[in-house]
PDB file of N, CA and C in Angstrom:
ATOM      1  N   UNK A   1      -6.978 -17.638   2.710  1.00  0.00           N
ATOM      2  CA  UNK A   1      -6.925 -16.763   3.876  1.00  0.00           C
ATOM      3  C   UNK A   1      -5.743 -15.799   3.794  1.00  0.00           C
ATOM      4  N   UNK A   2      -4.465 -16.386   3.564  1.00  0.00           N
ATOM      5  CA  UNK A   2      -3.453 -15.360   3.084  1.00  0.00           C
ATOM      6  C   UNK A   2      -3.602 -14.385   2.521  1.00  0.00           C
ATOM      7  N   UNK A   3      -4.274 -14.205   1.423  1.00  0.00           N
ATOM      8  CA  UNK A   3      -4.865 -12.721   0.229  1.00  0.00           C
ATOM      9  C   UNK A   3      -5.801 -12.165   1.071  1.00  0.00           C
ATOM     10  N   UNK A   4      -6.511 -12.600   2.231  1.00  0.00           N
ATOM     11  CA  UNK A   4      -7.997 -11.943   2.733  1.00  0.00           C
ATOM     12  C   UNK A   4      -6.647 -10.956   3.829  1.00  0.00           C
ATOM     13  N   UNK A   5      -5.399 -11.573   4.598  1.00  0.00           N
ATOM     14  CA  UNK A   5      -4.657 -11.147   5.379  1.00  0.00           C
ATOM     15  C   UNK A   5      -3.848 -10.266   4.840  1.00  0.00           C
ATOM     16  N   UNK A   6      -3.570 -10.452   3.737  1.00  0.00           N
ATOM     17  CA  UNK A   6      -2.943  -9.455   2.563  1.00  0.00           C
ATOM     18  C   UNK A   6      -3.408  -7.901   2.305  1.00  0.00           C
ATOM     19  N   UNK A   7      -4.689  -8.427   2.302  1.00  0.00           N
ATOM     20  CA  UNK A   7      -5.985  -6.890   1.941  1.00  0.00           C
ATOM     21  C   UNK A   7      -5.504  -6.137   2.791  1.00  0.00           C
ATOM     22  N   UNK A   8      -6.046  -6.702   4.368  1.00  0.00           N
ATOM     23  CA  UNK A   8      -5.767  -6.073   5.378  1.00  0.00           C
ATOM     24  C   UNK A   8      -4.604  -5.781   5.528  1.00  0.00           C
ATOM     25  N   UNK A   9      -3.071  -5.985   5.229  1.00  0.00           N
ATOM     26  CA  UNK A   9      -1.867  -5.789   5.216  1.00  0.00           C
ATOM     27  C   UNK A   9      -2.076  -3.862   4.425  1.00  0.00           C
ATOM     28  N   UNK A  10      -2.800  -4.374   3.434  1.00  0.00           N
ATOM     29  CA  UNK A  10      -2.808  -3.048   2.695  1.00  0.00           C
ATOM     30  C   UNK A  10      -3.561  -2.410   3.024  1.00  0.00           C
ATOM     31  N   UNK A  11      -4.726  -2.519   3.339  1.00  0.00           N
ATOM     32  CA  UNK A  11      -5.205  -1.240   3.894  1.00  0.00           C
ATOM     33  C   UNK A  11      -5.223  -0.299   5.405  1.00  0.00           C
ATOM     34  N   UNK A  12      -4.127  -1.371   6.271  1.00  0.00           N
ATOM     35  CA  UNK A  12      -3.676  -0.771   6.850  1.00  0.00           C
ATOM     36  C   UNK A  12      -2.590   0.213   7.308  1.00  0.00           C
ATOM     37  N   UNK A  13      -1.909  -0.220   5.871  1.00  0.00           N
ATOM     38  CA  UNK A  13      -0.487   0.355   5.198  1.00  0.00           C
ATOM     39  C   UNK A  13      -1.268   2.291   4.720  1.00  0.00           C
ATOM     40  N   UNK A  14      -2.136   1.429   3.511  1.00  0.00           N
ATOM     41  CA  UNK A  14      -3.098   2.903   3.004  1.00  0.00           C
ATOM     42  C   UNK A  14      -3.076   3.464   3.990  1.00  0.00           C
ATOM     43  N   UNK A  15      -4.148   3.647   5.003  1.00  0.00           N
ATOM     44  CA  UNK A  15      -4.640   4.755   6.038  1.00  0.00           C
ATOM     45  C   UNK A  15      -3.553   4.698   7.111  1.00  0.00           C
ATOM     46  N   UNK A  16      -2.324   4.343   7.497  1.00  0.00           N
ATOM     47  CA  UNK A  16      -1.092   4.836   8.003  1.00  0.00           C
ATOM     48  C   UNK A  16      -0.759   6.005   7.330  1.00  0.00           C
ATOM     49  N   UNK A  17      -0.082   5.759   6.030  1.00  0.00           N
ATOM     50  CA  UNK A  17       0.389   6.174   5.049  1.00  0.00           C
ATOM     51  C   UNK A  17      -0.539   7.835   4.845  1.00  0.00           C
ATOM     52  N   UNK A  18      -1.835   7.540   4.714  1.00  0.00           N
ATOM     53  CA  UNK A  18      -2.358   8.814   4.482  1.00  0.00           C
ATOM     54  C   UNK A  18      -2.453   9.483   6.027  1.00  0.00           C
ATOM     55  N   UNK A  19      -2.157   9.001   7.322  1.00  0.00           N
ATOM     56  CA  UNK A  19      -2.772   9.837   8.565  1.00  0.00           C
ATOM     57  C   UNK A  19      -1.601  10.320   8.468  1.00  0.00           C
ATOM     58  N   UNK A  20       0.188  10.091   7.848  1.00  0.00           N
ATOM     59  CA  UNK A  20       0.980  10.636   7.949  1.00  0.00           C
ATOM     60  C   UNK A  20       1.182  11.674   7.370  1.00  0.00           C
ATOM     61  N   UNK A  21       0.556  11.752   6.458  1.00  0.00           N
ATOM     62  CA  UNK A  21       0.153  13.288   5.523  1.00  0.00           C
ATOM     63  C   UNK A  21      -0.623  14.139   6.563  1.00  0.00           C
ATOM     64  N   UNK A  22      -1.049  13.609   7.464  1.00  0.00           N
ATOM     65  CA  UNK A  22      -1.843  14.820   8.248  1.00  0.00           C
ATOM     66  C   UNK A  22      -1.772  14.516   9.915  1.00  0.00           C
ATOM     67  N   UNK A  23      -0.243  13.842  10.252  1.00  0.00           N
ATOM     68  CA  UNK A  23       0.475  14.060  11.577  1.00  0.00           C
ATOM     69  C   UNK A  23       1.420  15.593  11.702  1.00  0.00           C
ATOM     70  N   UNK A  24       1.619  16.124  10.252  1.00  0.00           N
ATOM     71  CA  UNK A  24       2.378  17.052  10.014  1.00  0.00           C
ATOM     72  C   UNK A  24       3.488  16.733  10.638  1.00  0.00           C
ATOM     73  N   UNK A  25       4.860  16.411  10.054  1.00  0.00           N
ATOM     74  CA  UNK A  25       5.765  15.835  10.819  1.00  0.00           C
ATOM     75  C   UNK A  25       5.722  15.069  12.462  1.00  0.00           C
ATOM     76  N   UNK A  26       4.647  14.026  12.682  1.00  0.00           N
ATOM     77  CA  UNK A  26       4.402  13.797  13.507  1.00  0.00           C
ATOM     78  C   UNK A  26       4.617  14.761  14.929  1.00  0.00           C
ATOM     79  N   UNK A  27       4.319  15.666  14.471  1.00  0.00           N
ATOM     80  CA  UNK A  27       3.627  17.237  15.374  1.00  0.00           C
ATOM     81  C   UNK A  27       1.975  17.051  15.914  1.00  0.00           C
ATOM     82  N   UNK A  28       1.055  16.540  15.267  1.00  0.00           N
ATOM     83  CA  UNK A  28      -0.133  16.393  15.860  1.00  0.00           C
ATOM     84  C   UNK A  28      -0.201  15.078  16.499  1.00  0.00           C
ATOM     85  N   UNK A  29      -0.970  14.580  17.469  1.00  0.00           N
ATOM     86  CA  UNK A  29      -1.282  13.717  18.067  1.00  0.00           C
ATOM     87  C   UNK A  29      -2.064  12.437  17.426  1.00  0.00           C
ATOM     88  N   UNK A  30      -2.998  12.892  17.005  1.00  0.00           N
ATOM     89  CA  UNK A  30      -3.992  11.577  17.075  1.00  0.00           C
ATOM     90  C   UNK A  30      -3.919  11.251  15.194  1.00  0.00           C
ATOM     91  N   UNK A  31      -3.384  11.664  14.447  1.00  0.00           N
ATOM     92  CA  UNK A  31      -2.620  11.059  13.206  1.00  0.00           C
ATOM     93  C   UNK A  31      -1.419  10.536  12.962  1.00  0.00           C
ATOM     94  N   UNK A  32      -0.843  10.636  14.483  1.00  0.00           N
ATOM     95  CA  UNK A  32       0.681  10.212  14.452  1.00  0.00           C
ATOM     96  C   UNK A  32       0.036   9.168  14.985  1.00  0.00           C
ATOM     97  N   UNK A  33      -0.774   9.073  15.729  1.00  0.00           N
ATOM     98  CA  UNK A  33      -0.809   7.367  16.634  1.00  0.00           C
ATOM     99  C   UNK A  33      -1.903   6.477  15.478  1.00  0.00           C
ATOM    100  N   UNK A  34      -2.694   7.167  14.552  1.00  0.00           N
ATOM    101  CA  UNK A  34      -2.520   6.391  13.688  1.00  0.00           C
ATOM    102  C   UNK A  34      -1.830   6.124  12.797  1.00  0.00           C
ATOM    103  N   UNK A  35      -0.747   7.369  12.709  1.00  0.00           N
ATOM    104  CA  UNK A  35       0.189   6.473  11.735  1.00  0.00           C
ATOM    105  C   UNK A  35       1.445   4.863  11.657  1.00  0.00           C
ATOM    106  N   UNK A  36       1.315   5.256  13.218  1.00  0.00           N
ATOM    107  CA  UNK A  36       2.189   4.131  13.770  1.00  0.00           C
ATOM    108  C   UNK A  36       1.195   2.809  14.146  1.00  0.00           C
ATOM    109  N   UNK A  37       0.282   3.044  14.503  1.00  0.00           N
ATOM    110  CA  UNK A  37      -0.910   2.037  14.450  1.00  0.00           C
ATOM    111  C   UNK A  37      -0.890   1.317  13.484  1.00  0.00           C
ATOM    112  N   UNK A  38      -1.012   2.286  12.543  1.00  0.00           N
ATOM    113  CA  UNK A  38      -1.459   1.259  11.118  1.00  0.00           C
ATOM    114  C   UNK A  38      -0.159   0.643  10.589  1.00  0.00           C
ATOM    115  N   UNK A  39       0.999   1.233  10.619  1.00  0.00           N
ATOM    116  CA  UNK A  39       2.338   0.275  10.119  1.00  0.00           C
ATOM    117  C   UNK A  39       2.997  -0.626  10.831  1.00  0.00           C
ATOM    118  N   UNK A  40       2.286  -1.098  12.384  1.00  0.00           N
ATOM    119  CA  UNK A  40       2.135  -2.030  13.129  1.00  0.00           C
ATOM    120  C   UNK A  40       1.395  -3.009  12.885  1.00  0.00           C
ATOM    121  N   UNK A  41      -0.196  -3.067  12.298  1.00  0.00           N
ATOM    122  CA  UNK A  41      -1.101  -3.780  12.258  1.00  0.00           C
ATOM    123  C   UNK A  41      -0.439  -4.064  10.617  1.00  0.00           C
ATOM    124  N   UNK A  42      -0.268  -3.304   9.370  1.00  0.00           N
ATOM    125  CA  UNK A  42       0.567  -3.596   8.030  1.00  0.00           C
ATOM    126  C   UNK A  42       1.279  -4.825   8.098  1.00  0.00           C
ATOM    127  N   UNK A  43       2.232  -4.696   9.055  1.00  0.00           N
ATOM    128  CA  UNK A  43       3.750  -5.515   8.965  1.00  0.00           C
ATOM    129  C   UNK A  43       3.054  -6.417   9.802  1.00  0.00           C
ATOM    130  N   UNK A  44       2.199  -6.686  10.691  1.00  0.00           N
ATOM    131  CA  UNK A  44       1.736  -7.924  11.796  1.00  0.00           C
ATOM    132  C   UNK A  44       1.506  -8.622  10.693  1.00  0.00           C
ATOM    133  N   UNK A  45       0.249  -8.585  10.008  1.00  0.00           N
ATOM    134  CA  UNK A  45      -0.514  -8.688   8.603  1.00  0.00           C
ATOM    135  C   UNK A  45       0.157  -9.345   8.024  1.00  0.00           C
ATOM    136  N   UNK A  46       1.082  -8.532   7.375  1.00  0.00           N
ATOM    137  CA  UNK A  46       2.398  -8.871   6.191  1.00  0.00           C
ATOM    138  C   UNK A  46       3.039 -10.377   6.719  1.00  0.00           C
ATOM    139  N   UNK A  47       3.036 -10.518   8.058  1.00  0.00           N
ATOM    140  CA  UNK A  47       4.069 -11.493   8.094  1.00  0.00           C
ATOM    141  C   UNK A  47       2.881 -12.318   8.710  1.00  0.00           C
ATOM    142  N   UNK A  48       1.724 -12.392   8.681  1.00  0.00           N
ATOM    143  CA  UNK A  48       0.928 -13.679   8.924  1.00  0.00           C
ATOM    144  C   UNK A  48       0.681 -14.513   7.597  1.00  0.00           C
ATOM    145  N   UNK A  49       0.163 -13.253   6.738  1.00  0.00           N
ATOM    146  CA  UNK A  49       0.475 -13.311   4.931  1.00  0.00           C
ATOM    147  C   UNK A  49       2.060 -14.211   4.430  1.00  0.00           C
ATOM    148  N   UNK A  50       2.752 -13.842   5.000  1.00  0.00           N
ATOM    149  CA  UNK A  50       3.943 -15.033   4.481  1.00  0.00           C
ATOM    150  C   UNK A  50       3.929 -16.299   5.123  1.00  0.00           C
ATOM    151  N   UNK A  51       3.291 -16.616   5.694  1.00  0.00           N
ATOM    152  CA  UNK A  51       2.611 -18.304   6.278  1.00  0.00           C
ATOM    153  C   UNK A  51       2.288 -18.837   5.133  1.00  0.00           C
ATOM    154  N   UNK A  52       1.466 -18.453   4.407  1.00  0.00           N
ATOM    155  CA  UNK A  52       0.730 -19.407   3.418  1.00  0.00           C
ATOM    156  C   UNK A  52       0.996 -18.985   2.047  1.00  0.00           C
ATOM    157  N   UNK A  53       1.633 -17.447   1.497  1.00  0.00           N
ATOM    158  CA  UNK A  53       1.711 -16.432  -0.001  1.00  0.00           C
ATOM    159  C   UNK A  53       3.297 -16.594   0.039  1.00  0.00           C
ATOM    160  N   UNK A  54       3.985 -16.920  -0.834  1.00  0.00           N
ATOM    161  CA  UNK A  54       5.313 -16.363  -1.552  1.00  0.00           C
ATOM    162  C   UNK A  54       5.837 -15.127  -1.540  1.00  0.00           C
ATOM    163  N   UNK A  55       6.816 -14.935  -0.808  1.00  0.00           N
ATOM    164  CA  UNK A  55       7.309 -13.514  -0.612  1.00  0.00           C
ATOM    165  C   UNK A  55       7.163 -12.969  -1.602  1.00  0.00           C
ATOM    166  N   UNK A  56       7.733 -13.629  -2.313  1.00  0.00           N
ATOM    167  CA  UNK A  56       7.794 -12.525  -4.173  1.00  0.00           C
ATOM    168  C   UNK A  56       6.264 -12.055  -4.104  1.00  0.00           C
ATOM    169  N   UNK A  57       5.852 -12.849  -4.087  1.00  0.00           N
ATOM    170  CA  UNK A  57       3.569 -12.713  -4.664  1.00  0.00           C
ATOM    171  C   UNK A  57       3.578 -11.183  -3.763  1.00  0.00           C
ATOM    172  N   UNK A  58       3.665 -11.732  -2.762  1.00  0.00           N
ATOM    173  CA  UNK A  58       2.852 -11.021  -1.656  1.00  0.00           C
ATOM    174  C   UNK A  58       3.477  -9.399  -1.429  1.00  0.00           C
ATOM    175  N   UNK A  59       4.666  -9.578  -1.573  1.00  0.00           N
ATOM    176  CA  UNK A  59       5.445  -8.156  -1.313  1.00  0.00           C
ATOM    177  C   UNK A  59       5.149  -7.477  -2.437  1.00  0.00           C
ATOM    178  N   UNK A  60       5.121  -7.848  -3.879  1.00  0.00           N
ATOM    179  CA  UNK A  60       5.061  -7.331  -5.352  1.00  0.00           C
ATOM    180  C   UNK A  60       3.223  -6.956  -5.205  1.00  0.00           C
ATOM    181  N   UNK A  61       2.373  -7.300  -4.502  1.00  0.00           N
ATOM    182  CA  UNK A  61       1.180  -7.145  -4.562  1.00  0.00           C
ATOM    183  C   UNK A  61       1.203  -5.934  -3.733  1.00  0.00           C
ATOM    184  N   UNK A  62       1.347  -6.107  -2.443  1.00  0.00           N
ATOM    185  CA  UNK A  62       1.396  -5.186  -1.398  1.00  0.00           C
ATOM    186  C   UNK A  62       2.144  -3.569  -1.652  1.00  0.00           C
ATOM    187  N   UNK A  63       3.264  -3.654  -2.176  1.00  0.00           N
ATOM    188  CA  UNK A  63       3.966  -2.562  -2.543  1.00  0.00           C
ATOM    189  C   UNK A  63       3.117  -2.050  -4.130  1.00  0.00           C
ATOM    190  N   UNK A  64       2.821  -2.649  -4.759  1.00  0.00           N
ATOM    191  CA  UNK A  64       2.131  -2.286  -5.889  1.00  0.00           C
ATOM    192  C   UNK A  64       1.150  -1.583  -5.311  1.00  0.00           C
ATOM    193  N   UNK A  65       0.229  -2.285  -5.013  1.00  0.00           N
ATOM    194  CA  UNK A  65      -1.536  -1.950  -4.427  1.00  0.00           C
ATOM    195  C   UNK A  65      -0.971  -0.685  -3.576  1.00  0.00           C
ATOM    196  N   UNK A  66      -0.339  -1.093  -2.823  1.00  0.00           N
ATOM    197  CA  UNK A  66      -0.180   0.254  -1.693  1.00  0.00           C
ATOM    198  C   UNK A  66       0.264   1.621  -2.475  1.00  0.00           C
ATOM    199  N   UNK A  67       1.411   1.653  -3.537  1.00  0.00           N
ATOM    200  CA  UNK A  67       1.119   2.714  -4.275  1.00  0.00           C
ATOM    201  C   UNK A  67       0.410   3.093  -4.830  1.00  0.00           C
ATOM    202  N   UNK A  68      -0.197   2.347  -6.044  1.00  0.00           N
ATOM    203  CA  UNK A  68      -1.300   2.567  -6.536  1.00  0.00           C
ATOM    204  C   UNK A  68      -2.605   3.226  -6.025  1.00  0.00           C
ATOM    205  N   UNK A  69      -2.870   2.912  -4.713  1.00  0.00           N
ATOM    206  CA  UNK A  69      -3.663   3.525  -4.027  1.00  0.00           C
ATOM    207  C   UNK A  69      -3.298   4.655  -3.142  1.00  0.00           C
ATOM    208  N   UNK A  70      -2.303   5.099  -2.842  1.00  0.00           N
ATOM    209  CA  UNK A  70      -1.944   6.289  -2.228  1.00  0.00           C
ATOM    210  C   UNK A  70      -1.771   7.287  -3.158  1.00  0.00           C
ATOM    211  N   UNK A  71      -1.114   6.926  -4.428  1.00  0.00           N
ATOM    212  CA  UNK A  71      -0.946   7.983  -5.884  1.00  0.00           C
ATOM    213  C   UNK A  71      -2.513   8.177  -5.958  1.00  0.00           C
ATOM    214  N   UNK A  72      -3.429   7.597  -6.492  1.00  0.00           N
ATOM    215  CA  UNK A  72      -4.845   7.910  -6.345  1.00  0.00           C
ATOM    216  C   UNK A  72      -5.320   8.742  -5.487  1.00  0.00           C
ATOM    217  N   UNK A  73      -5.109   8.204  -4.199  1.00  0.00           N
ATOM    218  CA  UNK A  73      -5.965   9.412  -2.999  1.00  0.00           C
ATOM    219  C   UNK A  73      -5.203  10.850  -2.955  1.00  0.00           C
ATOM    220  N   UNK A  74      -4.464  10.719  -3.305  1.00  0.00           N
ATOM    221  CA  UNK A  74      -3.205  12.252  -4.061  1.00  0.00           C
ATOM    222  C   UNK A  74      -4.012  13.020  -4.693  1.00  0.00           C
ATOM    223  N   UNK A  75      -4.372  12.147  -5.847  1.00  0.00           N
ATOM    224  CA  UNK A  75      -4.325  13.223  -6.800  1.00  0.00           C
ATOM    225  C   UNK A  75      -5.796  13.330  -6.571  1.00  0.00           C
ATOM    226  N   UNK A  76      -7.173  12.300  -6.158  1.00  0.00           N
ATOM    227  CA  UNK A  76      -8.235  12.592  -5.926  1.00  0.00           C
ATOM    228  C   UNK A  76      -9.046  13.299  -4.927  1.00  0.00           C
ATOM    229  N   UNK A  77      -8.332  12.915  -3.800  1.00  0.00           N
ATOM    230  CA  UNK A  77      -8.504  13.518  -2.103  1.00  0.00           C
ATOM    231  C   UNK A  77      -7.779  14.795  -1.741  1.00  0.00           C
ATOM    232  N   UNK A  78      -6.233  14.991  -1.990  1.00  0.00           N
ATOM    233  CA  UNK A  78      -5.527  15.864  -1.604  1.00  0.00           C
ATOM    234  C   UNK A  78      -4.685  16.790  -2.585  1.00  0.00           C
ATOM    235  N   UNK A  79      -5.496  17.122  -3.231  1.00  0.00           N
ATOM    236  CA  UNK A  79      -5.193  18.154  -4.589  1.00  0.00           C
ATOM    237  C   UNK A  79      -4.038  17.993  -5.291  1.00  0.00           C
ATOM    238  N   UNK A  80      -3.551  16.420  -5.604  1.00  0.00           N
ATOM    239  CA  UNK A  80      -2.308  16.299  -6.057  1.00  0.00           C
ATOM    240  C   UNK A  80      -2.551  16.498  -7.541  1.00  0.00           C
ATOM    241  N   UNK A  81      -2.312  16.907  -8.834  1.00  0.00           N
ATOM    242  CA  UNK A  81      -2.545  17.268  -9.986  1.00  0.00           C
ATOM    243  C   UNK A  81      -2.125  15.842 -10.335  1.00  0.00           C
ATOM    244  N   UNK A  82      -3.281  15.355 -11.658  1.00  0.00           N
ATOM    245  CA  UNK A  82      -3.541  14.896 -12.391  1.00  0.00           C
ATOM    246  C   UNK A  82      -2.950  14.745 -13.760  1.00  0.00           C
ATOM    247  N   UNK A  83      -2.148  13.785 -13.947  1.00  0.00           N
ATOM    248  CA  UNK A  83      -1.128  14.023 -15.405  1.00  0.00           C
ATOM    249  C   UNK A  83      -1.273  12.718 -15.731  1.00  0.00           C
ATOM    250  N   UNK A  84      -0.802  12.322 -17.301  1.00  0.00           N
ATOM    251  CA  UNK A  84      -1.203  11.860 -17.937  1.00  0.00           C
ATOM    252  C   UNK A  84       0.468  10.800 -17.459  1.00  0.00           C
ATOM    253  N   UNK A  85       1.429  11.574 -17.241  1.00  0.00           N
ATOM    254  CA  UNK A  85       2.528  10.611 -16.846  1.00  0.00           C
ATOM    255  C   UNK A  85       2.220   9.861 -15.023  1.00  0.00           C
ATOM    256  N   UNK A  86       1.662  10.298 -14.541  1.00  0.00           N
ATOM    257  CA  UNK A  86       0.916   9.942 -13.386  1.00  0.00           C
ATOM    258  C   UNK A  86       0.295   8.686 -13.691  1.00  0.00           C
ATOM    259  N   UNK A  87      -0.613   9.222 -14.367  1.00  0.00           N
ATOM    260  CA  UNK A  87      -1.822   7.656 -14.763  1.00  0.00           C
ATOM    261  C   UNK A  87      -0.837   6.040 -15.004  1.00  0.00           C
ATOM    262  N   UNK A  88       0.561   6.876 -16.165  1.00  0.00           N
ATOM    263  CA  UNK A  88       1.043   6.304 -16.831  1.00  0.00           C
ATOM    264  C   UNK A  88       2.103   5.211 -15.743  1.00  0.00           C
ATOM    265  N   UNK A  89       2.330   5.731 -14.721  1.00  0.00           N
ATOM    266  CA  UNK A  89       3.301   5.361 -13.574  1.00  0.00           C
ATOM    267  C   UNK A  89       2.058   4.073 -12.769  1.00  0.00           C
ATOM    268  N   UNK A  90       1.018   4.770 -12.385  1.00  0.00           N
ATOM    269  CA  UNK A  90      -0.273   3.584 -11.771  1.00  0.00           C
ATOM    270  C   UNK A  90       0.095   2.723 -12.252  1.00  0.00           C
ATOM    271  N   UNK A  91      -0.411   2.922 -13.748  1.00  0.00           N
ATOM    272  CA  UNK A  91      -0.645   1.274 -14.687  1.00  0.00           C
ATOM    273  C   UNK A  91       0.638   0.487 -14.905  1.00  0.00           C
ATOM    274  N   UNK A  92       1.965   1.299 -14.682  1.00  0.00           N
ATOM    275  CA  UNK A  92       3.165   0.513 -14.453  1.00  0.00           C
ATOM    276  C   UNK A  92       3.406  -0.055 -13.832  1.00  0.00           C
ATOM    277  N   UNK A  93       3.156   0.205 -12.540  1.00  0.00           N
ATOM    278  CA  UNK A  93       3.361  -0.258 -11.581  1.00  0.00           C
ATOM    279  C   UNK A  93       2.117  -1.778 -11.358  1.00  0.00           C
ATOM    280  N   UNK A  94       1.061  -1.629 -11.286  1.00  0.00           N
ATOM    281  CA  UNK A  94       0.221  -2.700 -11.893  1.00  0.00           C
ATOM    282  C   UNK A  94       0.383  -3.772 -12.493  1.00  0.00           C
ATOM    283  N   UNK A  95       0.942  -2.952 -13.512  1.00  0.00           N
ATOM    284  CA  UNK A  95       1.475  -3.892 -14.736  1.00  0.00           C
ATOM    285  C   UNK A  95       2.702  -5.159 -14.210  1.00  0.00           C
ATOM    286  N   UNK A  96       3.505  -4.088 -12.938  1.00  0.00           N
ATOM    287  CA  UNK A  96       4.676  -5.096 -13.015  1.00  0.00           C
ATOM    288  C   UNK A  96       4.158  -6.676 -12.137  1.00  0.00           C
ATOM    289  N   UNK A  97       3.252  -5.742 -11.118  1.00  0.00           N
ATOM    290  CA  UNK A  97       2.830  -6.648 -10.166  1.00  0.00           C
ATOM    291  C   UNK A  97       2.152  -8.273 -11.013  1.00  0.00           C
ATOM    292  N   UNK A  98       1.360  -7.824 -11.956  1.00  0.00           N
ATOM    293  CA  UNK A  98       0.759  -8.778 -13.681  1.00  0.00           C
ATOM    294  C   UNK A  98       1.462  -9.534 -13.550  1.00  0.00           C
ATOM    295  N   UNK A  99       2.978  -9.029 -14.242  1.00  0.00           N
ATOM    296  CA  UNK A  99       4.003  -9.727 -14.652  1.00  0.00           C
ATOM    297  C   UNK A  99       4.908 -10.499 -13.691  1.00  0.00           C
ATOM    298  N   UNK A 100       5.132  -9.857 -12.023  1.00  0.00           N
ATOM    299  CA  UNK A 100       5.727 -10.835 -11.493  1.00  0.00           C
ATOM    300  C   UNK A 100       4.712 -12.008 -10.966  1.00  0.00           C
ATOM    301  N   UNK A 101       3.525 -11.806 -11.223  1.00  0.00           N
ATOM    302  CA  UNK A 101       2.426 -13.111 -10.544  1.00  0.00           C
ATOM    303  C   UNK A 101       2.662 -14.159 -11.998  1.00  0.00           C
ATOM    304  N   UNK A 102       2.722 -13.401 -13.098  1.00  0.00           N
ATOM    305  CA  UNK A 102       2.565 -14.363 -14.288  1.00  0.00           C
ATOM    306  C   UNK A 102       3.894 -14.988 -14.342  1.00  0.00           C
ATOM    307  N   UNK A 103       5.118 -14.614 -14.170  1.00  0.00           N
ATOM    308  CA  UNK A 103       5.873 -14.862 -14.208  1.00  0.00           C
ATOM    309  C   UNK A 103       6.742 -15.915 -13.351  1.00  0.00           C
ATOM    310  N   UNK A 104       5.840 -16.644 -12.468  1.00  0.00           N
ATOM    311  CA  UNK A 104       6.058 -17.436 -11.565  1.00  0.00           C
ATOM    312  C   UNK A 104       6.554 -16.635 -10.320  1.00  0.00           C
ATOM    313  N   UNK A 105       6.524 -16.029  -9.927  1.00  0.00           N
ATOM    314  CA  UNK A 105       6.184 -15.377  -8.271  1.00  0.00           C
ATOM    315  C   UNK A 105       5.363 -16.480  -7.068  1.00  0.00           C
ATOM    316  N   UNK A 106       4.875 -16.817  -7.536  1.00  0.00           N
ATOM    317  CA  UNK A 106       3.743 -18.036  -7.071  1.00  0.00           C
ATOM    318  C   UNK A 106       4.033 -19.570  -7.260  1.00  0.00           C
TER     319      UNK A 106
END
């Protein structure tokens, strides 16, 4: 249940994260109240997720995934250019998350 609370940690982080790209300095209305929405429901999440997941696990997942997926909707959704050191930063970041689960994080 922790990882199912986790998801939701992140994808409420994601679509915060992206309505803040389009609160315009929290100048518009109804992307600012989701932006604060969603990093309310994130962190609720986050810390129901540390009941049962290892801080290390869970934060190294969450901060991973959550970049990983905002660099993506960048460069796919909101005309962020596409580079080969880009890609190269994703899979790093990925990678580390690999290594702190393999690495006893858990």
């Amino acid at each position: 249940m922790g990882y199912v609370l986790l998801a939701g940690a992140i994808a409420a982080e994601v679509a915060a994260t992206t309505a803040m790209k389009y609160s315009e300095g929290f100048s518009r209305l109804w992307p600012s109240l989701i932006t604060v929405t969603g990093y309310v429901i994130a962190f609720a999440l986050l810390a129901q997720t540390l009941k049962t997941v290892q801080i290390g696990t869970a934060y190294a997942i969450w901060a991973g995934a959550g970049t990983a997926v905002i660099a993506a909707i960048g460069m796919i959704f909101l005309g962020e250019g596409l580079s080969l050191a880009k890609v190269a930063g994703i899979l790093f970041v990925i990678g580390g998350v690999v290594l702190l689960n393999l690495g006893g994080a858990h």
